[in-house]
Protein backbone atom coordinates (compact mmCIF):
# COMPACT_ATOMS: atom_id res chain seq x y z
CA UNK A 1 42.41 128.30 -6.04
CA UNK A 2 45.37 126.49 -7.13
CA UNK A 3 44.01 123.71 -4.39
CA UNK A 4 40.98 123.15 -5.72
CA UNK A 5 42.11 123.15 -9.56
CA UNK A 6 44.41 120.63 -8.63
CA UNK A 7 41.65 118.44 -6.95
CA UNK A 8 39.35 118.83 -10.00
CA UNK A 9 41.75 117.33 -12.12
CA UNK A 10 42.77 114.59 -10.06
CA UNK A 11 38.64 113.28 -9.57
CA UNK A 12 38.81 114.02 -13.52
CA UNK A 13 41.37 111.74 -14.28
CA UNK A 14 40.42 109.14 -11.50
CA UNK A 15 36.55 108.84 -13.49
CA UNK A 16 38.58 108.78 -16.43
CA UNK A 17 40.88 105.86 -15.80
CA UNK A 18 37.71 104.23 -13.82
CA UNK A 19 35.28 104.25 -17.35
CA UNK A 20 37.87 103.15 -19.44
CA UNK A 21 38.61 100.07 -16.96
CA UNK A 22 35.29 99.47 -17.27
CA UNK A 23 35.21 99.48 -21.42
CA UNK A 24 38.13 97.65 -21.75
CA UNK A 25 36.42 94.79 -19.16
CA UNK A 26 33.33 95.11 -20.83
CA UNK A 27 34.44 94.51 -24.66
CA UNK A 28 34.94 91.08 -24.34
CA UNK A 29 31.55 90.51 -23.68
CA UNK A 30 30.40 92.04 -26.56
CA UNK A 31 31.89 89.46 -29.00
CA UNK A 32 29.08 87.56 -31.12
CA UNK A 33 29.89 83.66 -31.20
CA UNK A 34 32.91 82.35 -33.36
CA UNK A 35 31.84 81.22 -36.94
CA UNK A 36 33.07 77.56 -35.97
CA UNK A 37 29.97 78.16 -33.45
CA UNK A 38 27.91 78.46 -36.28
CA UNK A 39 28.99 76.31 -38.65
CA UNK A 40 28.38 73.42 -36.71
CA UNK A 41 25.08 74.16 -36.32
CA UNK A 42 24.65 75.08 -40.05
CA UNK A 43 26.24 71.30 -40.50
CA UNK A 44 23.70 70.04 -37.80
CA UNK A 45 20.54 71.70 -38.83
CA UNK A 46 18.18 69.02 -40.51
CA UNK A 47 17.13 71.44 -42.94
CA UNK A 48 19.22 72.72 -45.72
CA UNK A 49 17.67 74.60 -48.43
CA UNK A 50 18.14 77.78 -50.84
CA UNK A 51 14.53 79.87 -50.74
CA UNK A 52 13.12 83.17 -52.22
CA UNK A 53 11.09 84.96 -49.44
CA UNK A 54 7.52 85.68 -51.15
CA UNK A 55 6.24 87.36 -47.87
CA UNK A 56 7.27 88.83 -44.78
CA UNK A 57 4.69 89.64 -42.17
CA UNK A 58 5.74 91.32 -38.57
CA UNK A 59 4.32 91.90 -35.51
CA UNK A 60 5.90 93.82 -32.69
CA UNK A 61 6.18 91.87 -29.02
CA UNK A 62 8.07 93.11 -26.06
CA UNK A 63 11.35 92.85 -26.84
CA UNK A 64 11.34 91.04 -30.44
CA UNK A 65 9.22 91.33 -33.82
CA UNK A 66 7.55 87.95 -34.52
CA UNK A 67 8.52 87.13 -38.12
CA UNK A 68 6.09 85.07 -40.49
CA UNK A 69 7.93 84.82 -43.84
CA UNK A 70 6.58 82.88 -46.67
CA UNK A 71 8.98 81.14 -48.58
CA UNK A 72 9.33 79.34 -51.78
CA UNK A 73 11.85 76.38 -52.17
CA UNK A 74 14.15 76.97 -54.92
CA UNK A 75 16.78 74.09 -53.77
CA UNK A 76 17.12 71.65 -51.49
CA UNK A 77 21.03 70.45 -50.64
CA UNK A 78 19.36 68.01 -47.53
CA UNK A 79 15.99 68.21 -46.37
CA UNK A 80 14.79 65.48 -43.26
CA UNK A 81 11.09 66.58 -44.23
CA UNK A 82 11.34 65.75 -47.93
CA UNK A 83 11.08 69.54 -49.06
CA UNK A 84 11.47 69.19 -52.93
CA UNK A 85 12.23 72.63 -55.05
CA UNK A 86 8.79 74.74 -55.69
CA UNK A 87 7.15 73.71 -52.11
CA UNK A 88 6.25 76.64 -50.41
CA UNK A 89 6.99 77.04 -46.69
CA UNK A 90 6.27 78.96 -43.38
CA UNK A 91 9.51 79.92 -41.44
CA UNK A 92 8.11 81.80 -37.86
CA UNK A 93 10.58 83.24 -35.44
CA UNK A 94 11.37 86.08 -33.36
CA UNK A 95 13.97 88.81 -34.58
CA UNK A 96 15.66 90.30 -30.67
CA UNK A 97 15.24 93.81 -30.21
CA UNK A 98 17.11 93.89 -26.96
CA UNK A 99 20.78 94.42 -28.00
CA UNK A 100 22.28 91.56 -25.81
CA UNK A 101 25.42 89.88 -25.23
CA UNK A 102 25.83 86.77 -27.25
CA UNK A 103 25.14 85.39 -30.36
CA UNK A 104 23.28 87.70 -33.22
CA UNK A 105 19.56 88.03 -33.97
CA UNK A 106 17.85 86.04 -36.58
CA UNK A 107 17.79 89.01 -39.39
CA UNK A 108 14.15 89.90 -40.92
CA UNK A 109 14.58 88.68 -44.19
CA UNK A 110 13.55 90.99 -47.81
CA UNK A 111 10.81 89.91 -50.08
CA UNK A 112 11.59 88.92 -53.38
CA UNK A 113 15.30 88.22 -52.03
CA UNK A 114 16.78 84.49 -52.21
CA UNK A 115 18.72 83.07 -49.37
CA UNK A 116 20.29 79.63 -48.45
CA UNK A 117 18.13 78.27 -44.60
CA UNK A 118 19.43 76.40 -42.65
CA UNK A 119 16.28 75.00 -40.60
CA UNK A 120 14.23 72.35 -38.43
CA UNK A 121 10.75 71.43 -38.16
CA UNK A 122 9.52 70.68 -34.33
CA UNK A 123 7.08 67.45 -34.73
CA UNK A 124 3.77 69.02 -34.77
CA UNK A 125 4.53 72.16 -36.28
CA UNK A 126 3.55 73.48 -39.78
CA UNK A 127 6.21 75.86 -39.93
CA UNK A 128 10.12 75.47 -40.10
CA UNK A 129 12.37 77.86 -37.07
CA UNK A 130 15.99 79.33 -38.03
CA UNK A 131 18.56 76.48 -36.53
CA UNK A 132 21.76 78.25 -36.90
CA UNK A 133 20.76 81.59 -34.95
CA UNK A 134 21.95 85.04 -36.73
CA UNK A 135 23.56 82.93 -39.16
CA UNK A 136 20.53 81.00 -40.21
CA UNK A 137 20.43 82.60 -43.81
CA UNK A 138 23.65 82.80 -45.04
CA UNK A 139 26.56 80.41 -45.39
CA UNK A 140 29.57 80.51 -42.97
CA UNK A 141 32.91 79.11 -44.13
């Protein structure tokens, strides 16, 4: 008996030291992007605006919610489509459900809640896209 209790507790402490070998490894990969990441893309995005979200409209996909919000421009600090404070805009983009590695989802925005976008318009498009990833709607220092 003393055998086998012995046994037991060496295959216990073997998957024991094996999973947290594995956590350790796997933590690093867990890490969202630095905020220098996303400040240069908040200082690159050809968009720059503060907005109050009139409407928010979702739509389940596989793996994502497509996100319609409806904005209203309440201040523009650089704008490469001429947006001018009261315009009212379309911002479309898809909010990861997955729980990946890497940087972090686009957030669904609240209505009646004011934000600072950082954004682009595609040629083409009538609606502006997030530029700046998870940190399209809020101001990294």
């Amino acid at each position: 008996m003393k055998k086998d209790s012995k046994l037991r507790l060496n295959i216990q402490i073997t998957l024991l030291s094996i999973t947290m070998v594995l956590l350790i490894s796997v933590q690093p990969g867990l890490a969202d992007l630095p905020p220098s990441a996303y400040k240069e893309m908040q200082e690159s995005a050809p968009e720059y605006i503060d907005i109050e979200v009139l409407k928010v409209k979702t739509e389940k996909v596989t793996d994502a919610i497509m996100v319609d919000i409806e904005a209203k421009v309440t201040g523009v600090k650089r704008s490469e489509s001429n947006l001018k404070a009261g315009d009212t805009i379309v911002i479309r983009y898809f909010h990861d459900t997955r729980g990946l590695i890497g940087p972090a989802p686009i957030p669904i925005l609240d209505e009646g809640k004011s934000y600072p976008a950082f954004l682009v318009k595609e040629d083409g498009n009538d609606f502006y896209q997030p530029s700046a990833m998870g940190r399209s709607f809020s101001v990294v220092n």
